[in-house]
Protein backbone atom coordinates (compact mmCIF):
# COMPACT_ATOMS: atom_id res chain seq x y z
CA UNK A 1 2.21 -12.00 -9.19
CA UNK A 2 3.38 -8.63 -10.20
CA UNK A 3 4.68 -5.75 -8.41
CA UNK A 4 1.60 -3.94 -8.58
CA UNK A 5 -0.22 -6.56 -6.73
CA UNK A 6 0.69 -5.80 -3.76
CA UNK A 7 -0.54 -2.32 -4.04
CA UNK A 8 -4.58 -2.35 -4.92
CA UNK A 9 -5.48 -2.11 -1.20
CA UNK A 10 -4.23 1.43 -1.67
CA UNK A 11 -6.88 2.07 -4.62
CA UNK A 12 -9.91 0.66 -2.14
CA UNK A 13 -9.67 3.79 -0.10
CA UNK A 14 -11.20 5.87 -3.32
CA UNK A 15 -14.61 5.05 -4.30
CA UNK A 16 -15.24 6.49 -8.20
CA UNK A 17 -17.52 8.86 -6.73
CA UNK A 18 -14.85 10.05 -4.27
CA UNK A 19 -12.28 10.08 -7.41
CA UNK A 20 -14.24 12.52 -8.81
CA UNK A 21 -14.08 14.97 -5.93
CA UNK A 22 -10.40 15.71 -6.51
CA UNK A 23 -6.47 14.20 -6.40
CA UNK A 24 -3.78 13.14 -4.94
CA UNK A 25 -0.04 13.96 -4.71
CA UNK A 26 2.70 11.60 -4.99
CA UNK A 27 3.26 12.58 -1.00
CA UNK A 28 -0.40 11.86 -0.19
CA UNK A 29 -0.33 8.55 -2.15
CA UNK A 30 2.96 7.93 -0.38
CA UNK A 31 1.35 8.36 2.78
CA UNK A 32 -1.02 5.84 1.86
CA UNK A 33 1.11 3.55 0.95
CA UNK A 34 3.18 3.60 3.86
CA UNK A 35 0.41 3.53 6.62
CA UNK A 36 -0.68 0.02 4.75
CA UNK A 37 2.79 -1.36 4.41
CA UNK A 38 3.45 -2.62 8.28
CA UNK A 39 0.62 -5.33 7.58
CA UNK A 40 0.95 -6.08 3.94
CA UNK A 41 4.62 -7.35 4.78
CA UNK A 42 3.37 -9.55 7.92
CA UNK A 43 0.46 -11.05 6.61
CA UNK A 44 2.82 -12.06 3.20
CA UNK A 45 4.69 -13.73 5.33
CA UNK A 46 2.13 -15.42 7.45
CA UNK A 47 0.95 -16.53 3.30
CA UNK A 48 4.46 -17.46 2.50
CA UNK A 49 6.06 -19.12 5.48
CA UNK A 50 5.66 -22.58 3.95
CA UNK A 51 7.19 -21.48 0.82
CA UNK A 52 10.41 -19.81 2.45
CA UNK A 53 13.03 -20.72 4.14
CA UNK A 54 12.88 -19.55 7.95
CA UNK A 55 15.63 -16.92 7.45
CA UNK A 56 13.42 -15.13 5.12
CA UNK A 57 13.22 -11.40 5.17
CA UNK A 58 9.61 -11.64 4.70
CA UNK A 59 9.04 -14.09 7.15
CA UNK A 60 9.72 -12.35 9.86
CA UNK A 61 7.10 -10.32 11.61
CA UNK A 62 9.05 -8.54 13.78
CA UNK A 63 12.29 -6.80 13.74
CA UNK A 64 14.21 -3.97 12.13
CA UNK A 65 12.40 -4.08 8.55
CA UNK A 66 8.92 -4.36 10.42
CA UNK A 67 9.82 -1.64 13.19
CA UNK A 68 10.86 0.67 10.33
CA UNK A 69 7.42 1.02 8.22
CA UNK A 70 5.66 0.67 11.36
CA UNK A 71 7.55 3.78 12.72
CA UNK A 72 7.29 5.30 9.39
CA UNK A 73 3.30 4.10 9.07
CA UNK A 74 2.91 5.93 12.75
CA UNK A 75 4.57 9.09 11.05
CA UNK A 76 2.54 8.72 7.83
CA UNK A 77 -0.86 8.70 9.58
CA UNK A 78 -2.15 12.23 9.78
CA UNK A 79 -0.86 12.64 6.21
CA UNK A 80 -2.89 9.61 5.07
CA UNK A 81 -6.08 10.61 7.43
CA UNK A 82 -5.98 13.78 5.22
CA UNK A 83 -5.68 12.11 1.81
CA UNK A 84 -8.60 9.75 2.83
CA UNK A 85 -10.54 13.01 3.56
CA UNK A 86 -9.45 14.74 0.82
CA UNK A 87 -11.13 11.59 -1.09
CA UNK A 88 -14.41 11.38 0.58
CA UNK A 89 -16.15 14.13 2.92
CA UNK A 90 -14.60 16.57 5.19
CA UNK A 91 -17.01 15.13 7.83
CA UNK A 92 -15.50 11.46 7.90
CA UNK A 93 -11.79 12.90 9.50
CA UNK A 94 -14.06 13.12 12.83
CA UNK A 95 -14.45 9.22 12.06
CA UNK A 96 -10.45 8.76 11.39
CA UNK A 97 -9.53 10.97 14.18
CA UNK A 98 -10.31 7.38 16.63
CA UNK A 99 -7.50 5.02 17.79
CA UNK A 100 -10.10 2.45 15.80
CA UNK A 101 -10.21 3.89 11.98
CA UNK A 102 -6.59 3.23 11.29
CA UNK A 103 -6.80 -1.04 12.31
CA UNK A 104 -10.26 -1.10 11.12
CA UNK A 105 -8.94 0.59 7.78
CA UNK A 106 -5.88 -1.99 7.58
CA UNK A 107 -8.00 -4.74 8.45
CA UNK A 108 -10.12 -4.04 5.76
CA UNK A 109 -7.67 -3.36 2.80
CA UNK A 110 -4.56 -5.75 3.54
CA UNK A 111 -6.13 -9.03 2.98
CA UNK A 112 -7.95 -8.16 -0.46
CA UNK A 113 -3.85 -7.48 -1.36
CA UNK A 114 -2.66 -10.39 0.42
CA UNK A 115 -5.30 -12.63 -1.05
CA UNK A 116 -4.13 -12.32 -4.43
CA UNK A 117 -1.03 -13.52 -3.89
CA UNK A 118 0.10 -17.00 -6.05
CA UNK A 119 2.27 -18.89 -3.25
CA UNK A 120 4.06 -19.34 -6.74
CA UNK A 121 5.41 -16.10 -6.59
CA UNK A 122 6.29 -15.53 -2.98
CA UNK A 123 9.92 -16.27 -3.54
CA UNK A 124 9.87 -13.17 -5.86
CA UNK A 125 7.95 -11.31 -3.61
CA UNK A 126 10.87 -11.88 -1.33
CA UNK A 127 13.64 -11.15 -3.04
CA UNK A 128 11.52 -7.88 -4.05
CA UNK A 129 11.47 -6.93 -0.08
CA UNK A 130 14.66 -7.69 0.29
CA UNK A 131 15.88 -5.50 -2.39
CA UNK A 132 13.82 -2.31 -1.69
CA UNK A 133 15.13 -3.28 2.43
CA UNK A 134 17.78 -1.14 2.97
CA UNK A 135 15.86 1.95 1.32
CA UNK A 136 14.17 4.19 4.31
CA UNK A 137 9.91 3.60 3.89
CA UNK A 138 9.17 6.83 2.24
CA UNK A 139 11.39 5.71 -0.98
CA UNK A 140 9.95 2.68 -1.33
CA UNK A 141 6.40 4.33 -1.29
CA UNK A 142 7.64 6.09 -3.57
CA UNK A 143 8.61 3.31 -5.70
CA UNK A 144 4.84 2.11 -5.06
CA UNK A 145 3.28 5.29 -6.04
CA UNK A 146 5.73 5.35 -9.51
CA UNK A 147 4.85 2.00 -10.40
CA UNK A 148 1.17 2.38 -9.69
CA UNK A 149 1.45 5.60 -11.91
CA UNK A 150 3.07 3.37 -14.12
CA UNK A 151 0.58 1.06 -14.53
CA UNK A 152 -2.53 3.07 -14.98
CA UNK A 153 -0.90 4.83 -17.68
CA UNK A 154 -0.13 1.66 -19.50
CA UNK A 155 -3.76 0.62 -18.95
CA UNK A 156 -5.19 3.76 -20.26
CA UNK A 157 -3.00 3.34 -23.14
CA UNK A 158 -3.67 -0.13 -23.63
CA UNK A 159 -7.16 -0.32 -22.85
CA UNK A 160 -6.00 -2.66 -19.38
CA UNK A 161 -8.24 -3.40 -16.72
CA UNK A 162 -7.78 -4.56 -13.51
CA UNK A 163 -5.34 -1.07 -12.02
CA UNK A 164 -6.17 0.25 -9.33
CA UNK A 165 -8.48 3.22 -9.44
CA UNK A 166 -6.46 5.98 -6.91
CA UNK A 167 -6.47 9.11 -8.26
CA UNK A 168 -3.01 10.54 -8.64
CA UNK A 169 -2.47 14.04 -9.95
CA UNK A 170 -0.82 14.51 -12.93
CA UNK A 171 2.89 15.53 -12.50
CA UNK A 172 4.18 18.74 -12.88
């Protein structure tokens, strides 16, 4: 599984009618990214735990790594609220503005990324976690955001299918 994998759930917030409405900055994708990264890393390790050892970073579903995107996720919220607005119709923030949307929203995205997974590839996925670990959550959204911009530009110049459809803005 690559990288990228673990990152479509992102792309499922945008419809193509919604992509046509406007963009996103790297901070809004960030935001994203972070609000959906609490429950991407536990349910990859409920997927992995019988192909890691029990020490594994990613096994672990709670504890300093966990507490730090969820933190950061609780932080990222309003920022991601707006994105997902920004996205869709100005009248659906009423809808986000519940203690519901955001679990409904996670509950929806994380296992279409989680599903994909190969158990083949979990060790990688590990060591991936464990390397991007000590960085605070915003960098490694940012990492997620970079490669995802990345990607679709490889696709577009490849003629690749199969990238996630978020509309980033170009950078300036």
């Amino acid at each position: 599984m690559k990288f990228a994998a673990l990152l479509p759930a992102i792309a499922l917030i945008a419809s193509p009618a919604a992509a046509q409405r406007g963009c996103l900055t790297d901070a809004e994708a960030e935001s994203l990214a972070i609000v959906a990264l609490p429950e991407i890393l536990r349910d990859t390790g409920r997927v992995c735990a019988t192909r890691l050892p029990a020490a594994s970073l990613i096994r672990r579903d709670q504890g300093p790594l966990i507490a730090k995107y969820q933190t950061a996720a609780d932080r990222a919220w309003p920022g991601a609220r707006a994105a997902i607005v920004k996205l869709s119709d100005p009248t659906v923030d009423l809808l986000l503005q519940s203690d519901y949307a955001r679990p409904v929203l996670t509950s929806l995205i994380v296992p279409q990324i989680v599903g994909r997974i190969d158990l083949g590839d979990c060790a990688t996925i590990d060591r991936l976690v464990t390397d991007l670990e000590p960085l605070p959550a915003r960098n490694t959204a940012g990492v997620v955001v970079t490669v995802l911009r990345y990607l679709k530009a490889d696709a577009a110049r490849n003629g690749k299918t199969g990238v996630p459809n978020l509309p980033l803005c170009p950078v300036s």
